[in-house]
Protein backbone atom coordinates (compact mmCIF):
# COMPACT_ATOMS: atom_id res chain seq x y z
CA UNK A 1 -128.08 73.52 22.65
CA UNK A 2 -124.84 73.92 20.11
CA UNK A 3 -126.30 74.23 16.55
CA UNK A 4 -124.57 71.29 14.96
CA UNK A 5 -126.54 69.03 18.05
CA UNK A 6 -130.16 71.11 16.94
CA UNK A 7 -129.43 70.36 13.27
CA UNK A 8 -128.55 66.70 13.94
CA UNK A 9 -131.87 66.50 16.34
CA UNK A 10 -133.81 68.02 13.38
CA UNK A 11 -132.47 65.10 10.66
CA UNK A 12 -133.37 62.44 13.59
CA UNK A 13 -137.07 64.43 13.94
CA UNK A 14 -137.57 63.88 10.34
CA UNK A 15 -136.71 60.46 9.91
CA UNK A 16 -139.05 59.34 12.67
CA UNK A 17 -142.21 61.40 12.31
CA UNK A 18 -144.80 60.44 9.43
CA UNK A 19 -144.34 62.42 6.76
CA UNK A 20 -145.07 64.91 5.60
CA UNK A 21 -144.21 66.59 9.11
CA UNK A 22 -145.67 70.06 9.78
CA UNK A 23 -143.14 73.08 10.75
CA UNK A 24 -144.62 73.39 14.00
CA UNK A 25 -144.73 69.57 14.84
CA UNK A 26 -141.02 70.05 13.61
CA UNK A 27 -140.15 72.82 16.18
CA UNK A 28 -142.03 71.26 19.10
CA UNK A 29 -139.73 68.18 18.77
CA UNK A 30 -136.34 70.21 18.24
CA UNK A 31 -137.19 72.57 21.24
CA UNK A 32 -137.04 76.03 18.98
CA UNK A 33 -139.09 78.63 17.43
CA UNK A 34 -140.47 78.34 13.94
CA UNK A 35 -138.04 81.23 12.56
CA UNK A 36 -135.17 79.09 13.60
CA UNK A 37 -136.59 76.22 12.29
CA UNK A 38 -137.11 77.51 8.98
CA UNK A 39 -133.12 78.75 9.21
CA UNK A 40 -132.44 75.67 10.11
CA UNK A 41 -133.91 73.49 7.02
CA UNK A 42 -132.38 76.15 4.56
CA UNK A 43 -128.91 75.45 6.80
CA UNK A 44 -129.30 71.31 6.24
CA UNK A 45 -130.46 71.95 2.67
CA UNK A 46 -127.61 73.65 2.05
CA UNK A 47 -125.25 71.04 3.13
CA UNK A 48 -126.76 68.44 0.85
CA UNK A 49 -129.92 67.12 2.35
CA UNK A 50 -132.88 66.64 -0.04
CA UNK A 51 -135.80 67.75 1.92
CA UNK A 52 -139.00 68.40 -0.31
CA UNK A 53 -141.70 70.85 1.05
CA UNK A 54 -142.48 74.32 2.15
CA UNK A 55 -144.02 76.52 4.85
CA UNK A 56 -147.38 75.99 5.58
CA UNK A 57 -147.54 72.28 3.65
CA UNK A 58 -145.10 70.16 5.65
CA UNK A 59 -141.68 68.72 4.84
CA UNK A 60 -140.19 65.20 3.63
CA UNK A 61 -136.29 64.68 4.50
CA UNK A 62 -135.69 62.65 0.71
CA UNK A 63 -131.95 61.91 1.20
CA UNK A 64 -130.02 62.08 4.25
CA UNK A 65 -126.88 64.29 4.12
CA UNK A 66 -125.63 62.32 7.71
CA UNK A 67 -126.00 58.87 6.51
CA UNK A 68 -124.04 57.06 3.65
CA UNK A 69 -126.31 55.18 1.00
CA UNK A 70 -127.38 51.71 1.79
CA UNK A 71 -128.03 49.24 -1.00
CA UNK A 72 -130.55 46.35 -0.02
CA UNK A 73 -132.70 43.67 -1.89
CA UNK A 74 -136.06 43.13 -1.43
CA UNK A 75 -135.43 40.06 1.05
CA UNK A 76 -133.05 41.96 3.02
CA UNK A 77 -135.20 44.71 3.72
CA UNK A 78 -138.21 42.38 4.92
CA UNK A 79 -135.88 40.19 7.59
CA UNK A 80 -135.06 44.04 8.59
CA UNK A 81 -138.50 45.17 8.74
CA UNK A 82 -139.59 41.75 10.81
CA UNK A 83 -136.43 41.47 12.62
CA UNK A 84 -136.68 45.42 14.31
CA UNK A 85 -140.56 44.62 14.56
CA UNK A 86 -140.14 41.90 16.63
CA UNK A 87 -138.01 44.18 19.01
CA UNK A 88 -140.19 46.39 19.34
CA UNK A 89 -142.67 43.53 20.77
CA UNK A 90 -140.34 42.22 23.52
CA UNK A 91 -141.54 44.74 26.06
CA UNK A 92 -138.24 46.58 26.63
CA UNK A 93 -139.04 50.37 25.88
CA UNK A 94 -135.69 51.43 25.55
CA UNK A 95 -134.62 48.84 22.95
CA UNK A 96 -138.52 49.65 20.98
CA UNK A 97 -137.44 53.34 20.96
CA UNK A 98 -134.33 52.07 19.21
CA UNK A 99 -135.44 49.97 16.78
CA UNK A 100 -137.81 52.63 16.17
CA UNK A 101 -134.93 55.30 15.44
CA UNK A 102 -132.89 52.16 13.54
CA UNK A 103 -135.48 51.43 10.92
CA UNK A 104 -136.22 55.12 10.36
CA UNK A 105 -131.92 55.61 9.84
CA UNK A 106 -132.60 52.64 7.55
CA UNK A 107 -135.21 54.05 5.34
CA UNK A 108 -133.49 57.55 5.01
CA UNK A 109 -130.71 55.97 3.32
CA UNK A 110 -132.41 54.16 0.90
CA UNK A 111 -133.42 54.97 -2.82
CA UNK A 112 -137.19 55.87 -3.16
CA UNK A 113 -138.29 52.29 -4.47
CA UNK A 114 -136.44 50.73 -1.92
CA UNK A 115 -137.87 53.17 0.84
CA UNK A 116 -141.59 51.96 -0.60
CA UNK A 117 -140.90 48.34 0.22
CA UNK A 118 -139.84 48.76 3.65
CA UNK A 119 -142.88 50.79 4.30
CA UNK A 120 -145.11 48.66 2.51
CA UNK A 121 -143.49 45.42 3.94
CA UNK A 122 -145.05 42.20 3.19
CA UNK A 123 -143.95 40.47 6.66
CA UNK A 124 -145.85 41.87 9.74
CA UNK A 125 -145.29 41.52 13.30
CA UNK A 126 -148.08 41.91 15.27
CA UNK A 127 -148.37 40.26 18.93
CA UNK A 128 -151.38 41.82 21.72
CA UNK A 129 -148.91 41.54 24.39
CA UNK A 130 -145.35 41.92 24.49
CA UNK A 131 -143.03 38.91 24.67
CA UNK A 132 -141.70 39.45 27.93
CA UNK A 133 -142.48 41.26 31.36
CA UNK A 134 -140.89 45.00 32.15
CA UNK A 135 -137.72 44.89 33.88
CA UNK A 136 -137.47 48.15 35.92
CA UNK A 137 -133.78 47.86 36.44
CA UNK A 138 -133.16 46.57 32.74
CA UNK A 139 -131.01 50.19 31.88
CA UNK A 140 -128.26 49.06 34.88
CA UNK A 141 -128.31 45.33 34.02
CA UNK A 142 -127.15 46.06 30.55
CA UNK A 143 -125.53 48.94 31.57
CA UNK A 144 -123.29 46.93 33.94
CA UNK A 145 -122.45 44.48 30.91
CA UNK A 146 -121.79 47.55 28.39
CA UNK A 147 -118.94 49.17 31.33
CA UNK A 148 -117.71 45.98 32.49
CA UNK A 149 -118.84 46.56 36.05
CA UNK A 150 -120.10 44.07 38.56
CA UNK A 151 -123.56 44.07 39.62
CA UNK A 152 -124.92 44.17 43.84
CA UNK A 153 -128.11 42.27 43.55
CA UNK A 154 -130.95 40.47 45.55
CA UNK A 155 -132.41 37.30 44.02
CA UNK A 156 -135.13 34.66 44.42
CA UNK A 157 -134.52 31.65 43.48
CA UNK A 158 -137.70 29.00 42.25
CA UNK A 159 -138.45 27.89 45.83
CA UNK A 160 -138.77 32.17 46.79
CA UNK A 161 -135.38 32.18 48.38
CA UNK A 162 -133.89 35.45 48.70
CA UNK A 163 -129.62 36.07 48.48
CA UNK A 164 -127.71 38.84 47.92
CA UNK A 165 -125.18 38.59 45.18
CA UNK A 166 -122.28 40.06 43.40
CA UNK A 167 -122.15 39.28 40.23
CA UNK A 168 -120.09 40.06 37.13
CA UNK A 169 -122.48 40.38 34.24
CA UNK A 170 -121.95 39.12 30.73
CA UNK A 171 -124.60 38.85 28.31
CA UNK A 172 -128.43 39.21 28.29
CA UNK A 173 -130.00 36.35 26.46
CA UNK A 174 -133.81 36.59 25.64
CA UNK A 175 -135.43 32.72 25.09
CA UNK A 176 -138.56 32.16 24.46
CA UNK A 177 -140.55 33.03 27.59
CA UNK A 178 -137.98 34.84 29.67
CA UNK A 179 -134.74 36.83 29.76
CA UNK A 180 -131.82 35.60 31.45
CA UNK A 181 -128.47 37.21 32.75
CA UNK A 182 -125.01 35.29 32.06
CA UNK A 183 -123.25 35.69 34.56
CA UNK A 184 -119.96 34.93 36.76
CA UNK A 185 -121.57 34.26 40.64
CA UNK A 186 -118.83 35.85 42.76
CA UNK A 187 -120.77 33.91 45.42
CA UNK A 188 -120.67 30.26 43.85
CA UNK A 189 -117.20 31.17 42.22
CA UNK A 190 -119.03 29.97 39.16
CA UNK A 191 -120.96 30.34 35.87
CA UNK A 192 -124.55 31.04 36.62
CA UNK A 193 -128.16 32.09 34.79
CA UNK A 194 -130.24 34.27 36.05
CA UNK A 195 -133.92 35.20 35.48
CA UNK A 196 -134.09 38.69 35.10
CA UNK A 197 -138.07 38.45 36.45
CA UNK A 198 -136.59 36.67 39.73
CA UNK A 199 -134.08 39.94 40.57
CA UNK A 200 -135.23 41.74 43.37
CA UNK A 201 -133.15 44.94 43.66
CA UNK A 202 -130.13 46.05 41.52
CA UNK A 203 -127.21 48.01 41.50
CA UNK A 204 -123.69 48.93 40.50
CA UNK A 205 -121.23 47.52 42.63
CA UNK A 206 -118.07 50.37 41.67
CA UNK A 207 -116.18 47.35 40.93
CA UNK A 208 -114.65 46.87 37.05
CA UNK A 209 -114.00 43.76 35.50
CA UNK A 210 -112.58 45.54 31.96
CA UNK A 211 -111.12 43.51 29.93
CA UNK A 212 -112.53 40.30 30.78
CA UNK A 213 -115.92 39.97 29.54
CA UNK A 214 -115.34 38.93 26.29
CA UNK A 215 -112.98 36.33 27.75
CA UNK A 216 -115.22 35.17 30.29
CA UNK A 217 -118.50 34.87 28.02
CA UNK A 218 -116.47 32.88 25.40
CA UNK A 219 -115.54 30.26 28.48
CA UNK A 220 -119.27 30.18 29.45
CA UNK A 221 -120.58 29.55 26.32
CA UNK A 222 -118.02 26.84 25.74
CA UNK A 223 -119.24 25.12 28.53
CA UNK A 224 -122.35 25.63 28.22
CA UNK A 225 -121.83 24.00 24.66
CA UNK A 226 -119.62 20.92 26.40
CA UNK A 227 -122.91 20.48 28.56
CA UNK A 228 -125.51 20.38 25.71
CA UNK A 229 -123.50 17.72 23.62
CA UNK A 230 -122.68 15.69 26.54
CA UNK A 231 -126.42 15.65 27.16
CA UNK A 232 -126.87 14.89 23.17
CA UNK A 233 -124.58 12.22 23.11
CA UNK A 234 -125.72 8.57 22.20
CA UNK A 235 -126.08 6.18 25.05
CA UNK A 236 -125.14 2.51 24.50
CA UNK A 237 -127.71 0.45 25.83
CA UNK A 238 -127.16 -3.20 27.05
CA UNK A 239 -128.25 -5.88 24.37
């Protein structure tokens, strides 16, 4: 591993782990021995990060040499606290583990009374089960949105029906008892939702739709909008 990756791995160590976090805890996570670990602290000291401790107590990163300052009011930092908490509740692992590693970026940037209300947050989040199911194939769906590539699927529709699709994915959109995928149906030649609970089997097609994404989730959200206010609109009954 190249040394500026190790030292950058270190920083991310400390801004996750409780604190204070032993040296061996410290070397576990980084993958190296102690005696580079200790070379390694006196290497990100040295470049401007504040990191309070010593061998054999533990050690506290206090200021961030990697991240700018970030300058938040009390308010703020509780919608961030209950806003990345609720992530972390939605049963995707991937996105938890990020909102994890978000809030922890957060709190390293902050000044130390700031820091203390994010940690000692008024707002909770706490739910016994998470929001939604597991998707197993959740990394390609919204890796297939991120690259602009269309999706080979198999999917069951209410009555159990199963169809194999091509599809050219455009947003993931969580409501509030399932996901769904946006989507342009290469089979209907339309716009179409789909459950992610109802796919089947996923994969990347090799095909790329860059740059029309954007384009084509801005259409399907306009019509999408044309359909909910034609649905809101007044009816005039007979007298």
């Amino acid at each position: 591993m190249a040394r500026t990756d190790r030292l950058f791995r270190l920083l991310h160590a400390m801004r996750v782990l409780p604190a204070p976090v032993t040296a061996a805890r410290l070397a576990e996570e980084t993958g190296v021995s102690l005696r580079s670990l200790y070379r390694d602290i006196d290497s990100l000291r040295a470049a401007g990060a504040r990191i309070d401790g010593e061998r054999g107590y533990g050690y506290r990163l206090i200021e961030d040499v990697a991240l700018p300052p970030q300058t938040f009011d009390r308010t703020e930092i509780e919608a961030l606290v209950l806003g990345l908490a609720e992530v972390r509740h939605m049963g995707d692992p991937a996105l938890a583990q990020a909102a994890a590693s978000a809030l922890a970026k957060v709190a390293a940037t902050l000044p130390d009374r700031a820091e203390q209300h994010l940690l000692h947050a008024v707002s909770q989040v706490r739910r016994f089960e998470a929001r939604f199911p597991k998707i197993p194939d959740m990394e390609t769906i919204r890796a297939g949105c991120w690259r602009e590539e269309a999706l080979a699927l198999r999917y069951a529709d209410k009555d159990g029906a199963v169809t194999e699709r091509q599809i050219l994915p455009l947003s993931i959109v969580y409501l509030d008892s399932k996901m769904t995928l946006l989507a342009w149906c290469c089979l209907r030649e339309a716009f179409r939702m789909f459950r992610l609970d109802r796919i089947k089997d996923v994969r990347m097609a090799g095909t790329s739709f860059r740059p029309r994404r954007v384009t084509l989730l801005r259409s399907y959200l306009a019509e999408l909008r044309r359909g909910h206010e034609a649905r809101s609109e007044p009816r005039n009954e007979p007298t």
